[in-house]
Protein backbone atom coordinates (compact mmCIF):
# COMPACT_ATOMS: atom_id res chain seq x y z
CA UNK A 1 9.28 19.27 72.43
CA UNK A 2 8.02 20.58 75.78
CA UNK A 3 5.10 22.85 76.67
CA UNK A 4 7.09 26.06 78.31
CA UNK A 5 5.85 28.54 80.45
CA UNK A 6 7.58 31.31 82.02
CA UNK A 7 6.39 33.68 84.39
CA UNK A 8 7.27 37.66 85.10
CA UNK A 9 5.88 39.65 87.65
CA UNK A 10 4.46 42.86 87.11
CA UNK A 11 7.65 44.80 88.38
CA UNK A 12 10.19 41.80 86.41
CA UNK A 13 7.96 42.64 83.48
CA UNK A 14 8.28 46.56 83.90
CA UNK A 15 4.70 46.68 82.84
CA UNK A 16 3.24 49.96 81.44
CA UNK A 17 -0.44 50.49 81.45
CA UNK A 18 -1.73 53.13 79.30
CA UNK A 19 -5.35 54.19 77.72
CA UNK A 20 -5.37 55.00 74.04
CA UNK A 21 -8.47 55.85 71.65
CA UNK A 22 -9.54 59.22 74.47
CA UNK A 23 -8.98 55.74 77.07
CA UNK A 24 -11.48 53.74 75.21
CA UNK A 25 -8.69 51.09 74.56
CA UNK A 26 -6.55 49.83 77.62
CA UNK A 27 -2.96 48.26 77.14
CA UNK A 28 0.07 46.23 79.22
CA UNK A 29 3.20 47.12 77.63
CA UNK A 30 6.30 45.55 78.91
CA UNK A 31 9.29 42.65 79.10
CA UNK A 32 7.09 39.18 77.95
CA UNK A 33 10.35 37.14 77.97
CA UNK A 34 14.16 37.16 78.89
CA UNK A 35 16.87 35.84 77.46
CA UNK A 36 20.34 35.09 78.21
CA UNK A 37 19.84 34.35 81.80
CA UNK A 38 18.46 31.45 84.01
CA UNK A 39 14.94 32.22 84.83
CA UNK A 40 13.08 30.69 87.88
CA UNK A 41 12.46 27.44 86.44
CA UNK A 42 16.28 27.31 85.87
CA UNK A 43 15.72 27.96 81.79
CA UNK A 44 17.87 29.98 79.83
CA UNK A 45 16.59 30.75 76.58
CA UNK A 46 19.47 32.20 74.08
CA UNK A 47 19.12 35.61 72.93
CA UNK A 48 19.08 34.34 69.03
CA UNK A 49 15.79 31.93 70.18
CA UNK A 50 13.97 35.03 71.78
CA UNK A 51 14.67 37.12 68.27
CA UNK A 52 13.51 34.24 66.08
CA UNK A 53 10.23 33.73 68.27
CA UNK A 54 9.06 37.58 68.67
CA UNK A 55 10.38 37.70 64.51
CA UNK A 56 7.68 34.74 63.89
CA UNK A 57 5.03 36.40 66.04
CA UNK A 58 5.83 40.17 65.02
CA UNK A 59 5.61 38.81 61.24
CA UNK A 60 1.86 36.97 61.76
CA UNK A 61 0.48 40.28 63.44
CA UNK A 62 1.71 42.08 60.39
CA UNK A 63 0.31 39.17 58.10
CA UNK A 64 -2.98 40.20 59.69
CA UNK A 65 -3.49 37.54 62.22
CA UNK A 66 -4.53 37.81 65.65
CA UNK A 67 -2.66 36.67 68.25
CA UNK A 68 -4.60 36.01 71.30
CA UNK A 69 -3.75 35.52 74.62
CA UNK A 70 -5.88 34.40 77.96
CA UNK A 71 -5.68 35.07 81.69
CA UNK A 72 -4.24 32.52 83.70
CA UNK A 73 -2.23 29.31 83.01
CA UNK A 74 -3.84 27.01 80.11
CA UNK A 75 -2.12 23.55 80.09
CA UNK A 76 -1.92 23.30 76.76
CA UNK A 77 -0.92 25.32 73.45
CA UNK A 78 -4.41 25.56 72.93
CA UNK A 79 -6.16 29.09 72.50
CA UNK A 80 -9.54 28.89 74.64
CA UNK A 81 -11.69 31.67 72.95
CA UNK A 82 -13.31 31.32 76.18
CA UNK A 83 -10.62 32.48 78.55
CA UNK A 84 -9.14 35.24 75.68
CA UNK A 85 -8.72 38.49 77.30
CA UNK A 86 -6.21 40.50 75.23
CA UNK A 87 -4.49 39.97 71.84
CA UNK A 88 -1.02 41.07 70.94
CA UNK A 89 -0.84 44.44 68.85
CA UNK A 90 3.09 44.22 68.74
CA UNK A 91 6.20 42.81 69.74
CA UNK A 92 9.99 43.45 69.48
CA UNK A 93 13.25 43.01 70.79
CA UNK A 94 15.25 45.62 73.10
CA UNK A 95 18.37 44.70 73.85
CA UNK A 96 18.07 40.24 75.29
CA UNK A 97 14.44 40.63 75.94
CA UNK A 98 11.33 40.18 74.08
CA UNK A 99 8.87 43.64 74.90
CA UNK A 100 5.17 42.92 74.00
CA UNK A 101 2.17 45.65 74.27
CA UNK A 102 -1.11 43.59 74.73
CA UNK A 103 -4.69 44.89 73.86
CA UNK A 104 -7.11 44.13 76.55
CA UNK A 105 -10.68 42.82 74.93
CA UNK A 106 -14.07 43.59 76.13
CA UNK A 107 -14.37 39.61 76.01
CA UNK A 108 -15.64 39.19 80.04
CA UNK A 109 -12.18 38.27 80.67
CA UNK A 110 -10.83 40.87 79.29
CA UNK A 111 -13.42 43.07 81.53
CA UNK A 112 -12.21 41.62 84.49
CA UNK A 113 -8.40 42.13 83.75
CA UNK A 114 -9.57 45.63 83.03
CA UNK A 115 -11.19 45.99 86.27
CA UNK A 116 -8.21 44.33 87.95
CA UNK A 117 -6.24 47.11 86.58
CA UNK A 118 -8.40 50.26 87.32
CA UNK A 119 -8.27 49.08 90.75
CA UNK A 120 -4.57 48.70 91.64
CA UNK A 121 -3.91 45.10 90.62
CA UNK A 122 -0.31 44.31 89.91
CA UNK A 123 -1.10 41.48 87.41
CA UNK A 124 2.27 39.85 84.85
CA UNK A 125 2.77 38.23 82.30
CA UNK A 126 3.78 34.70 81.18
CA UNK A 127 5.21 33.69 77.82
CA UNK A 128 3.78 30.01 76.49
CA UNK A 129 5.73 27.83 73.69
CA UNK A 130 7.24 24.74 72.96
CA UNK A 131 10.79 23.86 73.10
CA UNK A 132 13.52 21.61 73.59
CA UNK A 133 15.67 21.95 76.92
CA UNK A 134 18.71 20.79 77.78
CA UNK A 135 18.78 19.02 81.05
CA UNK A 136 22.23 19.79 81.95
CA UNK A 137 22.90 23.59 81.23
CA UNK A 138 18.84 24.81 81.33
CA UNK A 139 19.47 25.93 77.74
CA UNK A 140 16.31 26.17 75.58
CA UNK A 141 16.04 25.43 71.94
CA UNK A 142 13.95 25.00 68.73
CA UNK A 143 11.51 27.66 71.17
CA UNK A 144 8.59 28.40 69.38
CA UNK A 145 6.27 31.42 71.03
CA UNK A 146 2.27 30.83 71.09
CA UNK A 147 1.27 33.87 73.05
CA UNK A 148 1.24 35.67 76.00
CA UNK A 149 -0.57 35.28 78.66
CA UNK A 150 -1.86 37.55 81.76
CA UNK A 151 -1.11 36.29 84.90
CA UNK A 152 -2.01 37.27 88.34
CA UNK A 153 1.73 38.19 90.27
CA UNK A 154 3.03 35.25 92.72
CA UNK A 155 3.38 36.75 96.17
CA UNK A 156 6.45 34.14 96.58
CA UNK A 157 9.09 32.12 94.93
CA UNK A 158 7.32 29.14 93.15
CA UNK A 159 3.75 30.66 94.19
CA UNK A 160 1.20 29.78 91.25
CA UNK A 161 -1.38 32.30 90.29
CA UNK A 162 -4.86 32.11 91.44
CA UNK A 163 -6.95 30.27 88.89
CA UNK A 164 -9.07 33.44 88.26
CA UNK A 165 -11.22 32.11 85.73
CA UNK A 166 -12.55 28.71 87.81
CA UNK A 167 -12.73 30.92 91.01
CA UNK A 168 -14.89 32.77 89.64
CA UNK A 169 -16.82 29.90 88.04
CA UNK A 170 -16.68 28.39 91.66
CA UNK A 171 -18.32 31.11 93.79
CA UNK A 172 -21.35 31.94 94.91
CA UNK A 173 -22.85 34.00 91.66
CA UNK A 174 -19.69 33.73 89.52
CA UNK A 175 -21.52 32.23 86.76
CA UNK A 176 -24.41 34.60 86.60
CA UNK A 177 -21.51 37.47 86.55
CA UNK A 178 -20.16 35.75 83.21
CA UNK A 179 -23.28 35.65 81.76
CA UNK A 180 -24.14 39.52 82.14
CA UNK A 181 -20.59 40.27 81.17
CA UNK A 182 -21.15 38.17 77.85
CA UNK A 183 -24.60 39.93 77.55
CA UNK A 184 -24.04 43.42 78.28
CA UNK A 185 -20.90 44.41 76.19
CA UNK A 186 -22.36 47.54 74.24
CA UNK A 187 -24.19 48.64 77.29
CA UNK A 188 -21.98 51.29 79.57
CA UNK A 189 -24.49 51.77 81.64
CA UNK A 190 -25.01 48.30 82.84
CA UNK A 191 -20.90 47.81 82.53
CA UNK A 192 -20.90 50.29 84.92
CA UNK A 193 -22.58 48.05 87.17
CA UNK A 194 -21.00 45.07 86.37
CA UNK A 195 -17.79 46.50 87.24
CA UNK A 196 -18.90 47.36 90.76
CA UNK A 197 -19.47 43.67 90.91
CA UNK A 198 -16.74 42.30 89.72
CA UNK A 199 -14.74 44.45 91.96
CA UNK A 200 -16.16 42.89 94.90
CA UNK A 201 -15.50 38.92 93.83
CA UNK A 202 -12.07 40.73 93.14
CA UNK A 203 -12.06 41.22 97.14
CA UNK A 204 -13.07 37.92 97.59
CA UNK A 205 -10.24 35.90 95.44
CA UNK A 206 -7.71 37.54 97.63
CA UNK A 207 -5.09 38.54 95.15
């Protein structure tokens, strides 16, 4: 079995963002994997895999588990409660692809994919499982879904997104931002500020 992780951009994805709850709750709704055709890490993962692997994580959100998800690429299956910005609230099948709509937390990643959003940020999406591929035809088997990550959008073929979380853990003041975020999440006022903040380091990483 083999860690897989596939990438969509925010247009491949056709990700919707929408405000529920009088916009109290923010959402990405969109494509979180294809099937039936060769990706761009020359996978193709069957339409009947997809259905099984949305069917096993639709049925655990309606078991009453959470399904979280984290910005960036983890190199594990590993959930980092650290790094969780969103959780999946549902997931289906329309027509070869699996669709996904993805609550964004007030965790301070979360915040900061919120922020990315409000201000224009074309972030996608990238499925994570384990699998078995065939090396000759690309096919992908046994595929078993973990989440769903956010990912910032490669500006070019085989570009890697920036590591948001250990940029901002590497700048000047990134860790003191973290800390307020973590200390300040029932107080809009100072949110407010925060946000202003976190816009700027936004700047700075260059997305």
């Amino acid at each position: 079995m083999r860690l897989l992780k596939e990438n969509l951009t925010f247009d491949q994805a056709r990700v919707i963002v929408e405000a529920q709850n009088e916009g109290k709750d923010l959402y990405m709704k969109g494509i979180c994997i294809q099937g039936g055709v060769k990706n761009a890490n020359q996978r193709v993962y069957p339409v009947n895999e997809i259905a099984k692997a949305v069917k096993k994580v639709s049925d655990q959100i309606s078991g009453g588990s959470s399904v979280l998800g984290e910005v960036d690429h983890p190199e594990d299956l590993k959930i980092n409660l650290d790094r969780v910005s969103h959780m999946i609230s549902e997931m289906w099948m329309d027509g070869p692809n699996g669709y996904g709509k993805l609550k964004i937390l007030p965790t301070p990643m979360g915040k900061l994919v919120e922020t990315m959003l409000q201000s224009g940020v074309k972030l996608g999406v990238s499925s994570r499982g384990s699998g078995n591929v065939d090396e000759g035809s690309g096919n992908v088997s046994d595929f078993d879904m973990i989440t769903v990550d956010v990912v910032a959008q490669p500006s070019a073929p085989n570009a890697y997104p920036t590591p948001i979380y250990e940029s901002l853990l590497n700048m000047k003041h990134g860790h003191k931002v973290l800390e307020v975020a973590k200390a300040i999440k029932e107080d809009a006022r100072a949110q407010k500020h925060l946000k202003e903040g976190v816009i700027q380091l936004i700047r700075d990483l260059k997305l």
